[in-house]
PDB file of N, CA and C in Angstrom:
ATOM      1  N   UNK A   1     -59.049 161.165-161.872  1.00  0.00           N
ATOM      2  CA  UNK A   1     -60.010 162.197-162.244  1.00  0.00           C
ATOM      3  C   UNK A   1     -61.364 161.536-162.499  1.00  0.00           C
ATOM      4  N   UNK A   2     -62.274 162.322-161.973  1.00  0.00           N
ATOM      5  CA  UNK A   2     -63.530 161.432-161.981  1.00  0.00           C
ATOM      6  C   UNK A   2     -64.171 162.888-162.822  1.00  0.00           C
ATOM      7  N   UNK A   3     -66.009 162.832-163.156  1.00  0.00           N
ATOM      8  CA  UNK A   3     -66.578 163.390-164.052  1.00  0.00           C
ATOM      9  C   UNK A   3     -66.683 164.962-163.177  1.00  0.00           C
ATOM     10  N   UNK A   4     -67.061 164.732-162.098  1.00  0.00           N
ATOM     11  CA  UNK A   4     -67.115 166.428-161.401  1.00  0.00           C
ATOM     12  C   UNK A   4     -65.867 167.127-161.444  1.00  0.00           C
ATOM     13  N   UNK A   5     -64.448 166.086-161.257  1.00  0.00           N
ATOM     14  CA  UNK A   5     -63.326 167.243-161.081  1.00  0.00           C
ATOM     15  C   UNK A   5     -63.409 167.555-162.557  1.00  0.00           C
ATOM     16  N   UNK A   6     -63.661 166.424-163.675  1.00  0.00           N
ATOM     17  CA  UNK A   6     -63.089 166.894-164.744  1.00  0.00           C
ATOM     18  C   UNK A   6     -64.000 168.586-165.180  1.00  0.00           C
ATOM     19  N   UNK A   7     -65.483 168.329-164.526  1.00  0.00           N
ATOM     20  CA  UNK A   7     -66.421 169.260-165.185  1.00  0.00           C
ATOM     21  C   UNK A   7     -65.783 170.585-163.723  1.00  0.00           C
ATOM     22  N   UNK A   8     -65.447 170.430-162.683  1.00  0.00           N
ATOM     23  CA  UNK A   8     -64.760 171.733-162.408  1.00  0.00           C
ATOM     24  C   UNK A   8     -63.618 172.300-162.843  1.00  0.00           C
ATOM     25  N   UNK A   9     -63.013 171.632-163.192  1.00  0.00           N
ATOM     26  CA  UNK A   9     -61.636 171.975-164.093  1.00  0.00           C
ATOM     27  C   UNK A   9     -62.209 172.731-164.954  1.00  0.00           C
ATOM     28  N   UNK A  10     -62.764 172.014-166.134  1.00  0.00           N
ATOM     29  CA  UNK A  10     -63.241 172.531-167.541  1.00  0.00           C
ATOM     30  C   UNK A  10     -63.701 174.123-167.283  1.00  0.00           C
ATOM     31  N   UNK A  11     -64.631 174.235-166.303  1.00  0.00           N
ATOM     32  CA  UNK A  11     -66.027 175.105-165.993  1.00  0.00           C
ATOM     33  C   UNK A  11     -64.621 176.754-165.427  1.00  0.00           C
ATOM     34  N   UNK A  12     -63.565 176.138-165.077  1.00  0.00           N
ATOM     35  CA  UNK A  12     -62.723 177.027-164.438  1.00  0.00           C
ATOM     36  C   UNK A  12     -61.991 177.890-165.360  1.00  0.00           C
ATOM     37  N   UNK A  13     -61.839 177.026-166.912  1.00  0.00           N
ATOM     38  CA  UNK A  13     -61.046 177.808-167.935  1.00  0.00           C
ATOM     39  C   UNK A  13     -61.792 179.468-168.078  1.00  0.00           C
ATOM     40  N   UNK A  14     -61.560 180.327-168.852  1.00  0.00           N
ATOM     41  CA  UNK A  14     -62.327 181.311-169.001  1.00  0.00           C
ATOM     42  C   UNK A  14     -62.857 181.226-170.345  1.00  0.00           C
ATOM     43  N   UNK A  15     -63.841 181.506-170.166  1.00  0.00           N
ATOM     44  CA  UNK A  15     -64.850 181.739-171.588  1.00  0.00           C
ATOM     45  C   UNK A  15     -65.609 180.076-171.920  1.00  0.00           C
ATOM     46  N   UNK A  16     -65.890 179.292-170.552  1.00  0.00           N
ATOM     47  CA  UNK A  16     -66.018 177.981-171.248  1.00  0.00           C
ATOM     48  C   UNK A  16     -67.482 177.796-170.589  1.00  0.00           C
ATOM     49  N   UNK A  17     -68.295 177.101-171.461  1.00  0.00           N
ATOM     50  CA  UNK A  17     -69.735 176.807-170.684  1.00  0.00           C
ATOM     51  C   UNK A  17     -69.832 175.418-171.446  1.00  0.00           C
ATOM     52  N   UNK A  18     -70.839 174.536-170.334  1.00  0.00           N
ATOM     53  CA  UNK A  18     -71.101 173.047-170.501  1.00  0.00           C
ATOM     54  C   UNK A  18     -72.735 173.289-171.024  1.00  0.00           C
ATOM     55  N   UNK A  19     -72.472 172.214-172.044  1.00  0.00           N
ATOM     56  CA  UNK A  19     -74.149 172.265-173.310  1.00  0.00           C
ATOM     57  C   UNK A  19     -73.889 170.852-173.307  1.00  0.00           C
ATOM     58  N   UNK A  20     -75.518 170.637-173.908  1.00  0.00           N
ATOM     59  CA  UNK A  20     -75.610 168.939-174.331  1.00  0.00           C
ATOM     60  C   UNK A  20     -76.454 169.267-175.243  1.00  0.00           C
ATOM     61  N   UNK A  21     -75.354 169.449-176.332  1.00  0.00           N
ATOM     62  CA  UNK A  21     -75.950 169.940-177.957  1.00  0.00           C
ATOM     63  C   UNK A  21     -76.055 168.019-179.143  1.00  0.00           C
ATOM     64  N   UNK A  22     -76.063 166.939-178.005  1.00  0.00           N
ATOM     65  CA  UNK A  22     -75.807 165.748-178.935  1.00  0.00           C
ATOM     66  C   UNK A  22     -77.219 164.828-177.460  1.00  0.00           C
ATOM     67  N   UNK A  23     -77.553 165.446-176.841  1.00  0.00           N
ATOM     68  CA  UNK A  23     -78.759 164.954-176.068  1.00  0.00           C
ATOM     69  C   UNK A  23     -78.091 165.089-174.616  1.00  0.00           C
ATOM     70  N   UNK A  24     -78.749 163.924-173.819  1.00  0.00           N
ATOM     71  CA  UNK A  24     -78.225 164.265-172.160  1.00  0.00           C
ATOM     72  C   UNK A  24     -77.164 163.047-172.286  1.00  0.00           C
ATOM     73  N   UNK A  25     -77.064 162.476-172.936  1.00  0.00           N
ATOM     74  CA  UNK A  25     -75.831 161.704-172.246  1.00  0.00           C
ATOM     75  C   UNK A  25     -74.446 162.068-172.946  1.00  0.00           C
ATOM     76  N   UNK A  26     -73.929 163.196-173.891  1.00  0.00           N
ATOM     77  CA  UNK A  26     -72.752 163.426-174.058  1.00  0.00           C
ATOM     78  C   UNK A  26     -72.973 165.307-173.869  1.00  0.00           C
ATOM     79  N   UNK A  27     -71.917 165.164-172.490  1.00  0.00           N
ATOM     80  CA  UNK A  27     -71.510 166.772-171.990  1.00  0.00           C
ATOM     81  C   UNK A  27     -70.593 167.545-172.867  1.00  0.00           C
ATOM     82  N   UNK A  28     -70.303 168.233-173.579  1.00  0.00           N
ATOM     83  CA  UNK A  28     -70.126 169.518-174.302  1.00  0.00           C
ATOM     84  C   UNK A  28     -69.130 170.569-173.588  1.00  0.00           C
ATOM     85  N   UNK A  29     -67.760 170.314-173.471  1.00  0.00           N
ATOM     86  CA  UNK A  29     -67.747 172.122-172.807  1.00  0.00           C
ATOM     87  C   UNK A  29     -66.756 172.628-173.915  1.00  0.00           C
ATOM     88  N   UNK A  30     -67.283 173.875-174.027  1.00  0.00           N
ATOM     89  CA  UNK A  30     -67.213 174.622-174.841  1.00  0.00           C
ATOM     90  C   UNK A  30     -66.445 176.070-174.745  1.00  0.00           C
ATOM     91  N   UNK A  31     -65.526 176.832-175.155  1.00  0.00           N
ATOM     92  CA  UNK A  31     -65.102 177.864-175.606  1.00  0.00           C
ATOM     93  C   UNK A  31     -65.659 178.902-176.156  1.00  0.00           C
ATOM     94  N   UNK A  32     -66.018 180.146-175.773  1.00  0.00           N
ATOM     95  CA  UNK A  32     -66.699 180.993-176.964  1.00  0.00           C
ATOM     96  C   UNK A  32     -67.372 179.811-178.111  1.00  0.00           C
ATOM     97  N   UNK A  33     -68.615 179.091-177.941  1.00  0.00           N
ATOM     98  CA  UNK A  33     -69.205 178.260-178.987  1.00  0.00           C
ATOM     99  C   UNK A  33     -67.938 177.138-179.281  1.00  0.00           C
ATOM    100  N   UNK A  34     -67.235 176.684-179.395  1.00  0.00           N
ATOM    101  CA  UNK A  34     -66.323 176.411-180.290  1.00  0.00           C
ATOM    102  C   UNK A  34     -66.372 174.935-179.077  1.00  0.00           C
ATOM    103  N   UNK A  35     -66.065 173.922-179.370  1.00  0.00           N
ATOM    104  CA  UNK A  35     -65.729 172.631-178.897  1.00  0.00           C
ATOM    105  C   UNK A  35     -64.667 172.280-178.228  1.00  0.00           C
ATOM    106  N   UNK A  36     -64.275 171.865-177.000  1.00  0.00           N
ATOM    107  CA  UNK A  36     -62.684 171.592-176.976  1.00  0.00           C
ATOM    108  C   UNK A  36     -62.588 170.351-176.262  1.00  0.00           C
ATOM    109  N   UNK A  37     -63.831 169.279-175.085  1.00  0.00           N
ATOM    110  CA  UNK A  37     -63.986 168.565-174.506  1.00  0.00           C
ATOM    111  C   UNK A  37     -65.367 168.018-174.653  1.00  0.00           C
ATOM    112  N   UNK A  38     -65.217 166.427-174.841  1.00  0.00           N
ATOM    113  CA  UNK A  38     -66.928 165.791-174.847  1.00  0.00           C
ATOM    114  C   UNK A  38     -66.762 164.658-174.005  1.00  0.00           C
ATOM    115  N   UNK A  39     -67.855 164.183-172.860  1.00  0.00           N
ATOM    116  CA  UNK A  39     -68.018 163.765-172.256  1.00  0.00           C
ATOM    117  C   UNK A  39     -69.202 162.926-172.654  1.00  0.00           C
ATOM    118  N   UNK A  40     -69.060 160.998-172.810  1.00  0.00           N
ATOM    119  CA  UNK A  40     -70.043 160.716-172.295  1.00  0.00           C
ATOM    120  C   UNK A  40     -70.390 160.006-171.148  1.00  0.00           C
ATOM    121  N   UNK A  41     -71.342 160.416-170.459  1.00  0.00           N
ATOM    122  CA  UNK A  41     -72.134 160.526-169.432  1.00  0.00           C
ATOM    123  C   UNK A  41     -72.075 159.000-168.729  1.00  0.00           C
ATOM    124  N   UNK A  42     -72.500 158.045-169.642  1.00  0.00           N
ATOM    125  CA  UNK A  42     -72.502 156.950-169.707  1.00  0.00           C
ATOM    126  C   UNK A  42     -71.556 155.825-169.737  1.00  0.00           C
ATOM    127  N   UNK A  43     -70.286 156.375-170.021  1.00  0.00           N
ATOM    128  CA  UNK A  43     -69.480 155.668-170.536  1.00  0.00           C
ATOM    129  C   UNK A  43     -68.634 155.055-169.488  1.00  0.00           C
ATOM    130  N   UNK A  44     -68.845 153.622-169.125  1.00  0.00           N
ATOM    131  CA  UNK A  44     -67.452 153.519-168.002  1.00  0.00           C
ATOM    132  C   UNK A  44     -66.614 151.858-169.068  1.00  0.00           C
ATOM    133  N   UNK A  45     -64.711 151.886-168.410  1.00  0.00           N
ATOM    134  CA  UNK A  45     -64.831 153.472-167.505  1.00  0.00           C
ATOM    135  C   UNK A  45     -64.834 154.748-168.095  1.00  0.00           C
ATOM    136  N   UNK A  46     -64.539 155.710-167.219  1.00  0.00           N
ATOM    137  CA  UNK A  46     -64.876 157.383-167.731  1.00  0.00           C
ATOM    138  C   UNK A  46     -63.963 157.665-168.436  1.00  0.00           C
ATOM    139  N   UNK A  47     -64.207 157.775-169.737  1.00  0.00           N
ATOM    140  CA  UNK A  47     -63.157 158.837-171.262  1.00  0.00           C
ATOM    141  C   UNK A  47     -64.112 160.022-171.251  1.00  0.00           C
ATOM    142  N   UNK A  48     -62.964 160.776-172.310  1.00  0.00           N
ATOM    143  CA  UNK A  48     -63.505 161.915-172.408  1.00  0.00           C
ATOM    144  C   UNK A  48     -61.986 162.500-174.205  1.00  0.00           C
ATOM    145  N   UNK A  49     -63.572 162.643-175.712  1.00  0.00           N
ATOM    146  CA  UNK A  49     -62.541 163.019-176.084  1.00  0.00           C
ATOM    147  C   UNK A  49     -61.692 164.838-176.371  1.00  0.00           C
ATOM    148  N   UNK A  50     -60.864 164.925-176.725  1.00  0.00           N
ATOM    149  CA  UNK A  50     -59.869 166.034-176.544  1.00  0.00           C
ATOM    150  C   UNK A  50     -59.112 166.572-177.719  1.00  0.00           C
ATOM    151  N   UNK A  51     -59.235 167.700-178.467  1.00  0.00           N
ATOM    152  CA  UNK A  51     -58.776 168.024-180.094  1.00  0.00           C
ATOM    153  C   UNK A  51     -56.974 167.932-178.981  1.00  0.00           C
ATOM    154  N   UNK A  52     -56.526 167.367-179.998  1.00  0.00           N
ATOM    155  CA  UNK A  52     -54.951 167.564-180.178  1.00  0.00           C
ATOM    156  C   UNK A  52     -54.263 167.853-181.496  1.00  0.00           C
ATOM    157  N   UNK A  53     -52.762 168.499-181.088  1.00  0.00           N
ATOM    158  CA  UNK A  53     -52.513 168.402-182.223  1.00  0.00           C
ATOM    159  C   UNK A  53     -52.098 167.335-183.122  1.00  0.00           C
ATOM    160  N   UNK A  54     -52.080 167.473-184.374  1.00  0.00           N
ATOM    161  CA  UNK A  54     -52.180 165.559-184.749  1.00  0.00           C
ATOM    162  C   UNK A  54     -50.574 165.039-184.586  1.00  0.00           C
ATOM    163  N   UNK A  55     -49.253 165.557-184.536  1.00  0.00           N
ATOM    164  CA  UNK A  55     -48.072 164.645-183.896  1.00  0.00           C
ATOM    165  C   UNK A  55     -48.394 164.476-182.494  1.00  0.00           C
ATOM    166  N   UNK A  56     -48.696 165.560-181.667  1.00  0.00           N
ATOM    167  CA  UNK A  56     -48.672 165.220-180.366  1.00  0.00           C
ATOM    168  C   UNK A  56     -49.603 164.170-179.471  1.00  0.00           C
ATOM    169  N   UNK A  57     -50.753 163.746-180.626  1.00  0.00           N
ATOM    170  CA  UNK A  57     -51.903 162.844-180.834  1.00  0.00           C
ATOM    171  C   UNK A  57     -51.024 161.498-180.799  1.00  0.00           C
ATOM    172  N   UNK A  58     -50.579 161.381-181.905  1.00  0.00           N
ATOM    173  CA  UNK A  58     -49.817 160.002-182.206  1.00  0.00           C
ATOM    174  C   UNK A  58     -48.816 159.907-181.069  1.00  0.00           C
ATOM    175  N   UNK A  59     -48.027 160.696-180.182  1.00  0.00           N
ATOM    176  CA  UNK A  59     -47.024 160.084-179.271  1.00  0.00           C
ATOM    177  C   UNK A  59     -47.561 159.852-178.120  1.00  0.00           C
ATOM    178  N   UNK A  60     -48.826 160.918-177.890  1.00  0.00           N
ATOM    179  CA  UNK A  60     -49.857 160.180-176.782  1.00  0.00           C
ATOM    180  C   UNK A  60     -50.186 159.048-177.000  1.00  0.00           C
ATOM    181  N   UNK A  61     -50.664 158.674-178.342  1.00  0.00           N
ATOM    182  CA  UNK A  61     -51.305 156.921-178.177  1.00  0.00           C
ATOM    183  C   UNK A  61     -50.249 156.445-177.991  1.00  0.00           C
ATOM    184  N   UNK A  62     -49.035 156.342-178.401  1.00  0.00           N
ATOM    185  CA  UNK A  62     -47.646 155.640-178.412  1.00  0.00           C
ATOM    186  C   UNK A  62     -47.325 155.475-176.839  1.00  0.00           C
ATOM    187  N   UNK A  63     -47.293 156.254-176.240  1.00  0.00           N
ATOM    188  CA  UNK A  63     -47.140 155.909-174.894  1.00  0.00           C
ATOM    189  C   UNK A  63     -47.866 155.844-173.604  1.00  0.00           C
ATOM    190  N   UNK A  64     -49.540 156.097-174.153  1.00  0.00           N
ATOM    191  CA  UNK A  64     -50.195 156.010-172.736  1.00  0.00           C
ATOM    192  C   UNK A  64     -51.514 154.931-173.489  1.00  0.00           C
ATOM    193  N   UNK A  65     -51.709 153.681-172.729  1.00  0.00           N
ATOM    194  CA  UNK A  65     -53.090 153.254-172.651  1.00  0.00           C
ATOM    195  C   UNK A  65     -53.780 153.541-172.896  1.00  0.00           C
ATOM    196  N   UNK A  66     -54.480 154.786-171.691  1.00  0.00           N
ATOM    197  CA  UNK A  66     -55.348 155.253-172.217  1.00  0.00           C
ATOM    198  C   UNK A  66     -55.587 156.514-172.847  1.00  0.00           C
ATOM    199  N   UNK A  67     -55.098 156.433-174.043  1.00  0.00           N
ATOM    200  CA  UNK A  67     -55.224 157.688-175.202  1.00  0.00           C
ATOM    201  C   UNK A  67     -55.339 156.882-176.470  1.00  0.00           C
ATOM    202  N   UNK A  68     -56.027 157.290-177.203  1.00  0.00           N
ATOM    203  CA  UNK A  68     -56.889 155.861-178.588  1.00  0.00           C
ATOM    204  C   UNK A  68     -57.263 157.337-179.495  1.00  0.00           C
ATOM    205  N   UNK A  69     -57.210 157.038-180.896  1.00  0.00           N
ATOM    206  CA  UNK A  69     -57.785 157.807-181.444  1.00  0.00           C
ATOM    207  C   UNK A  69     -59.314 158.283-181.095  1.00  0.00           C
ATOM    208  N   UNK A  70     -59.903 159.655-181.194  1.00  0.00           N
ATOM    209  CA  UNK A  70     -60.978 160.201-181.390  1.00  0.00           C
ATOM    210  C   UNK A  70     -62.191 158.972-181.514  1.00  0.00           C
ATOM    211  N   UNK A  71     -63.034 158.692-180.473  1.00  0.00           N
ATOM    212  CA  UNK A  71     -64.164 157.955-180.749  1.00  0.00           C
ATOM    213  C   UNK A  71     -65.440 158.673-181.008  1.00  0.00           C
ATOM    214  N   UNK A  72     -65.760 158.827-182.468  1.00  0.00           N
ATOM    215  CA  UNK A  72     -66.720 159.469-183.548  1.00  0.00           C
ATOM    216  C   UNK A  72     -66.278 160.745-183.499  1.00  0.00           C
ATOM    217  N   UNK A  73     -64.929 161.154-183.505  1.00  0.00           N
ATOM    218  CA  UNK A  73     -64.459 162.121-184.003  1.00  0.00           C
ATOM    219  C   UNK A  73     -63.311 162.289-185.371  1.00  0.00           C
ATOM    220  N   UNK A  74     -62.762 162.842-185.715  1.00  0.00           N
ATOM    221  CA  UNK A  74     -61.619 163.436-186.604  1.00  0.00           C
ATOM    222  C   UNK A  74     -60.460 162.521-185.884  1.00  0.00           C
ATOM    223  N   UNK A  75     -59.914 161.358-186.308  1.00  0.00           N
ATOM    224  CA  UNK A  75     -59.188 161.002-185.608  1.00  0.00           C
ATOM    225  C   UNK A  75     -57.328 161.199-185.519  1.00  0.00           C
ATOM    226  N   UNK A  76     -57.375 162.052-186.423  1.00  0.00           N
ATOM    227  CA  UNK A  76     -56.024 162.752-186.799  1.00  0.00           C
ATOM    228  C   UNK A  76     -55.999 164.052-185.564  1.00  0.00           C
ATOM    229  N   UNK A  77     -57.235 164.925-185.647  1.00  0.00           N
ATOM    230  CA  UNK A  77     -56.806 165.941-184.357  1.00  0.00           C
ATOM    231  C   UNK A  77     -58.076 165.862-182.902  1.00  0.00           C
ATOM    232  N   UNK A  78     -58.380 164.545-183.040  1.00  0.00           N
ATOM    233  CA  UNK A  78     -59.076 164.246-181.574  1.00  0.00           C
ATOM    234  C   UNK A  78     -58.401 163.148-180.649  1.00  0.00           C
ATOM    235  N   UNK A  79     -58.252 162.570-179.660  1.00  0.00           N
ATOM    236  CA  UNK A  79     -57.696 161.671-179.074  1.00  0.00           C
ATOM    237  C   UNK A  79     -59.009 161.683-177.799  1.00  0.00           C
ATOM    238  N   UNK A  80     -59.591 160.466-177.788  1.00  0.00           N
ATOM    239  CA  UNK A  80     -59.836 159.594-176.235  1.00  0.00           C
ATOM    240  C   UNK A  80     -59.164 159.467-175.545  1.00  0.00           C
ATOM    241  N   UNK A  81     -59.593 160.235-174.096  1.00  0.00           N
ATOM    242  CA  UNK A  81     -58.509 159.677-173.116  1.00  0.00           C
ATOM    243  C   UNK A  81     -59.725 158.946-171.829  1.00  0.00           C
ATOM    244  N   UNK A  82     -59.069 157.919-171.964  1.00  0.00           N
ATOM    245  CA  UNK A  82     -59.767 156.710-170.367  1.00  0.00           C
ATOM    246  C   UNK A  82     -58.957 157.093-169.306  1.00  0.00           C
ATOM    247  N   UNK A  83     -59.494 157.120-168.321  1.00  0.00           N
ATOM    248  CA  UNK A  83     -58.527 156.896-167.114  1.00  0.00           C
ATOM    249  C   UNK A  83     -58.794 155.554-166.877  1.00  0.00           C
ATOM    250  N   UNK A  84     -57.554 154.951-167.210  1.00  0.00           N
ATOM    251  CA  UNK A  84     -57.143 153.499-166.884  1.00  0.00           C
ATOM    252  C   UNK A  84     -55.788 153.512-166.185  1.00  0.00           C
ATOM    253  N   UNK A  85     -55.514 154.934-165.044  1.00  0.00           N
ATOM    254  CA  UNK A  85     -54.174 154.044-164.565  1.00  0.00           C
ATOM    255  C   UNK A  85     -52.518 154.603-165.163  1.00  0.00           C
ATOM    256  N   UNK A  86     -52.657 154.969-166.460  1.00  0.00           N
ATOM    257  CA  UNK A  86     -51.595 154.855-167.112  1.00  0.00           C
ATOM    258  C   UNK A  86     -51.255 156.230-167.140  1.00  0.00           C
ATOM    259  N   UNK A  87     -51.586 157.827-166.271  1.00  0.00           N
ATOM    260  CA  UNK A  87     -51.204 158.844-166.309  1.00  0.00           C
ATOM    261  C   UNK A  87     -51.943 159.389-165.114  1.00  0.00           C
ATOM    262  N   UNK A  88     -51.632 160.193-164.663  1.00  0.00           N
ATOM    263  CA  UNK A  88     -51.973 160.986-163.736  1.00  0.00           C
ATOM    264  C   UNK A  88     -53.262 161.704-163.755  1.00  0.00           C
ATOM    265  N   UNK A  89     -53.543 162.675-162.850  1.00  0.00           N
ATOM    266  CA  UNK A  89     -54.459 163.640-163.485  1.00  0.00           C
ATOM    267  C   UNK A  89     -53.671 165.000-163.979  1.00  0.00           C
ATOM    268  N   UNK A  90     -52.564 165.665-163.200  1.00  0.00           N
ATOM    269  CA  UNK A  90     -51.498 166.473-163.629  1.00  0.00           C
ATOM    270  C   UNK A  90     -51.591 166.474-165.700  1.00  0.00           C
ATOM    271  N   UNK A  91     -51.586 164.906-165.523  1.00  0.00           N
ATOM    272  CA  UNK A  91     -51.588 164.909-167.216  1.00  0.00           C
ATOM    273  C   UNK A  91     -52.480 165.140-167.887  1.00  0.00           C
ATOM    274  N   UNK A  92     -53.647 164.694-167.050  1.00  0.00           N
ATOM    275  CA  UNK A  92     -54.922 164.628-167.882  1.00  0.00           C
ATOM    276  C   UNK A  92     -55.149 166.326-168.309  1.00  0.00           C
ATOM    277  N   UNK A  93     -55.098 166.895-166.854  1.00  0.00           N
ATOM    278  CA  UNK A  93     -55.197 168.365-166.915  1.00  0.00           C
ATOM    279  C   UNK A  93     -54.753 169.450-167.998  1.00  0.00           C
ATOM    280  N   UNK A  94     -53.542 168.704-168.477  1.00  0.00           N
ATOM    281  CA  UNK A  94     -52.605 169.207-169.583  1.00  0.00           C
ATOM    282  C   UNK A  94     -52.971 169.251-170.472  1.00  0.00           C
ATOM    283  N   UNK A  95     -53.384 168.183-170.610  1.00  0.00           N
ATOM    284  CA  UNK A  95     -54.329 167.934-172.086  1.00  0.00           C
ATOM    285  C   UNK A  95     -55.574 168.833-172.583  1.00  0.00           C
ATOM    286  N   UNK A  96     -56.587 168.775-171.284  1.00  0.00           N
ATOM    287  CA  UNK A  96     -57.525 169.216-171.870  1.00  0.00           C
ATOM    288  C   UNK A  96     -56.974 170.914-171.945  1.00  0.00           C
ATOM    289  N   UNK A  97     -56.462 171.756-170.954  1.00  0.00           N
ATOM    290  CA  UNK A  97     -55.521 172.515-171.690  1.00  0.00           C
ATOM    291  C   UNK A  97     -55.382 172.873-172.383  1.00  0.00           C
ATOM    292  N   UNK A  98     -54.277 171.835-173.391  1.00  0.00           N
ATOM    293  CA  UNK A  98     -53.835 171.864-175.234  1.00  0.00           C
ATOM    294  C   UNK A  98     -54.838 172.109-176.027  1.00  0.00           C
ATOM    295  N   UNK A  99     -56.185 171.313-175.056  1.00  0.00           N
ATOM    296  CA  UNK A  99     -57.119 171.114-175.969  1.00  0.00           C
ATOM    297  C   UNK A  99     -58.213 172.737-176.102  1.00  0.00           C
ATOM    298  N   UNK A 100     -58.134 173.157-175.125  1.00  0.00           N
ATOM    299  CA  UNK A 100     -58.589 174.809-174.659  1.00  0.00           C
ATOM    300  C   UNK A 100     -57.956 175.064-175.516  1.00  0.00           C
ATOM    301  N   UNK A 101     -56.829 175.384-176.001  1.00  0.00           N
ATOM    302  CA  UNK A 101     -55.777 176.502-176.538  1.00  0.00           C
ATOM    303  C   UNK A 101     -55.873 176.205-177.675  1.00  0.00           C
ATOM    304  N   UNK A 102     -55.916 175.039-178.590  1.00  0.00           N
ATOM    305  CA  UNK A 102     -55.853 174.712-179.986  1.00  0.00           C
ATOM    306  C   UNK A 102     -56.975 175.560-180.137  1.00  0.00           C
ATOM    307  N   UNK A 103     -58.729 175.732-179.691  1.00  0.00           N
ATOM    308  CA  UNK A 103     -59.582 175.461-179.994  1.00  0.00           C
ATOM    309  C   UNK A 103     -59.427 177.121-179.891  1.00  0.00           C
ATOM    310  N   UNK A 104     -58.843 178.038-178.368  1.00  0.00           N
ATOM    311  CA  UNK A 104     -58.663 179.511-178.474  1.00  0.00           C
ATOM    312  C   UNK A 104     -58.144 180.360-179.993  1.00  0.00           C
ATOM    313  N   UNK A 105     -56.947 178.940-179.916  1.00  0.00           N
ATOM    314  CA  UNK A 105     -56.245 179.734-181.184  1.00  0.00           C
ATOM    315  C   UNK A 105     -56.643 179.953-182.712  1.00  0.00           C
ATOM    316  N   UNK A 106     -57.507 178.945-182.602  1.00  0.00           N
ATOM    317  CA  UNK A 106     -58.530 178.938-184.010  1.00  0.00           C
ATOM    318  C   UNK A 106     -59.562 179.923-184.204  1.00  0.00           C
ATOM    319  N   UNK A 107     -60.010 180.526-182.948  1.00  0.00           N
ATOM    320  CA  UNK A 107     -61.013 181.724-182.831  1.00  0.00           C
ATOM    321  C   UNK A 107     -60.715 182.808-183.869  1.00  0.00           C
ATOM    322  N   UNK A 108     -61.878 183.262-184.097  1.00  0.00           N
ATOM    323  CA  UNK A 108     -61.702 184.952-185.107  1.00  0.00           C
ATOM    324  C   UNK A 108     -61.436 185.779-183.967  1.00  0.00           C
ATOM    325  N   UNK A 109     -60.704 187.054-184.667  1.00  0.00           N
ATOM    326  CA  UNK A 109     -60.078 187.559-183.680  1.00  0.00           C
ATOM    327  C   UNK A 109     -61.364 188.635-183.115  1.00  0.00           C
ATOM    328  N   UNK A 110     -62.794 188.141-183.304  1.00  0.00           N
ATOM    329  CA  UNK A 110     -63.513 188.521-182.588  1.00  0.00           C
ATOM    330  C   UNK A 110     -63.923 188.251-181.577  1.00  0.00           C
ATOM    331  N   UNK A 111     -63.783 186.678-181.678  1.00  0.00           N
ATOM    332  CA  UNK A 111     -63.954 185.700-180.391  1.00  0.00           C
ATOM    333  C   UNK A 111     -63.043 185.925-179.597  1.00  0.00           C
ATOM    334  N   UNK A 112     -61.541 185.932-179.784  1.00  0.00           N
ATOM    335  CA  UNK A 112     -60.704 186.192-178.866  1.00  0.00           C
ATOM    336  C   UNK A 112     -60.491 187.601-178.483  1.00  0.00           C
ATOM    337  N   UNK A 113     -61.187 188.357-179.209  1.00  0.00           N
ATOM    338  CA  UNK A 113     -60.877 189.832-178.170  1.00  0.00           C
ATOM    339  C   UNK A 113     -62.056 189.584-177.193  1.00  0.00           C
ATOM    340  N   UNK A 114     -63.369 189.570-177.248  1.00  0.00           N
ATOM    341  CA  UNK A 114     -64.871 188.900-176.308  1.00  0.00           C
ATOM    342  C   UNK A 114     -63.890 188.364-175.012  1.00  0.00           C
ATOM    343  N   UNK A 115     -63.147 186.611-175.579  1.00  0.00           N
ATOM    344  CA  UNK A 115     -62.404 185.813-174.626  1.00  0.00           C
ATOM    345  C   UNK A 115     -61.350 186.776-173.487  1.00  0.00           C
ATOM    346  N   UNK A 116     -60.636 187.539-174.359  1.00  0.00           N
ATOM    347  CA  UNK A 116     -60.221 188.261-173.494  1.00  0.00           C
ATOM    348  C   UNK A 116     -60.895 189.579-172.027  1.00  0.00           C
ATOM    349  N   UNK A 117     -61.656 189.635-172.837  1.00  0.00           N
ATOM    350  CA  UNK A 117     -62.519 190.655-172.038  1.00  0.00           C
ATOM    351  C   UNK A 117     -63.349 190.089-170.849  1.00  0.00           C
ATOM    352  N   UNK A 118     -63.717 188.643-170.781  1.00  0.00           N
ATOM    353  CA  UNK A 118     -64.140 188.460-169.992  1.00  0.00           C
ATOM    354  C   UNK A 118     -63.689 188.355-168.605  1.00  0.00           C
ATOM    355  N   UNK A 119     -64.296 188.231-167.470  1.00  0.00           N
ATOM    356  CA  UNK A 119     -63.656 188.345-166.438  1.00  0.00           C
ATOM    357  C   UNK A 119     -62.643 186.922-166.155  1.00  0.00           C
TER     358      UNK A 119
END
């Protein structure tokens, strides 16, 4: 996975738009406002970090390379993931995913009726 598939993936969820609310070199995509993927721009090789939940956090680092706690995040429910090799993109995909859905499920149920409504 390189930075365009990851930013067409992201851009494909519903209700998600890309901001650079921390300057131009860390990408933002976002949920109804709400955070679920950060990208920096700069960074090789290419990570990107991802809210998880915090067990499913710890067995990711436990078994993949590249997954490291949250870099300048919450490191109990964020995880870094590098592509170094050690997972697929199938996986990567999954993740950011989990990471969509934690971030859906936290919404007021104003945001998620909006989320729903959209096309």
């Amino acid at each position: 996975m390189n930075i365009e598939e990851l930013r067409v993936f992201c851009l494909n969820l519903k209700g998600v738009e890309e901001t650079f609310p921390f300057g131009p070199d860390t990408l933002v995509f976002k949920v109804m406002g709400k955070a679920f993927c950060l990208v920096g721009l700069d960074a090789h090789p290419f990570r990107f970090n991802l809210k998880c939940d915090p067990e499913l956090a710890i067995e990711l680092r436990e078994e993949y390379s590249g997954v490291r706690p949250g870099f300048h995040m919450n490191k109990k429910h964020w995880n870094t993931v590098e592509i170094d090799g050690s997972f697929d993109d199938a996986k990567a995909e999954e993740w950011i995913i989990h990471s969509y859905e934690l971030v859906v499920a936290g919404l007021t149920r104003k945001l998620k009726q909006e989320l729903e409504q959209l096309p």
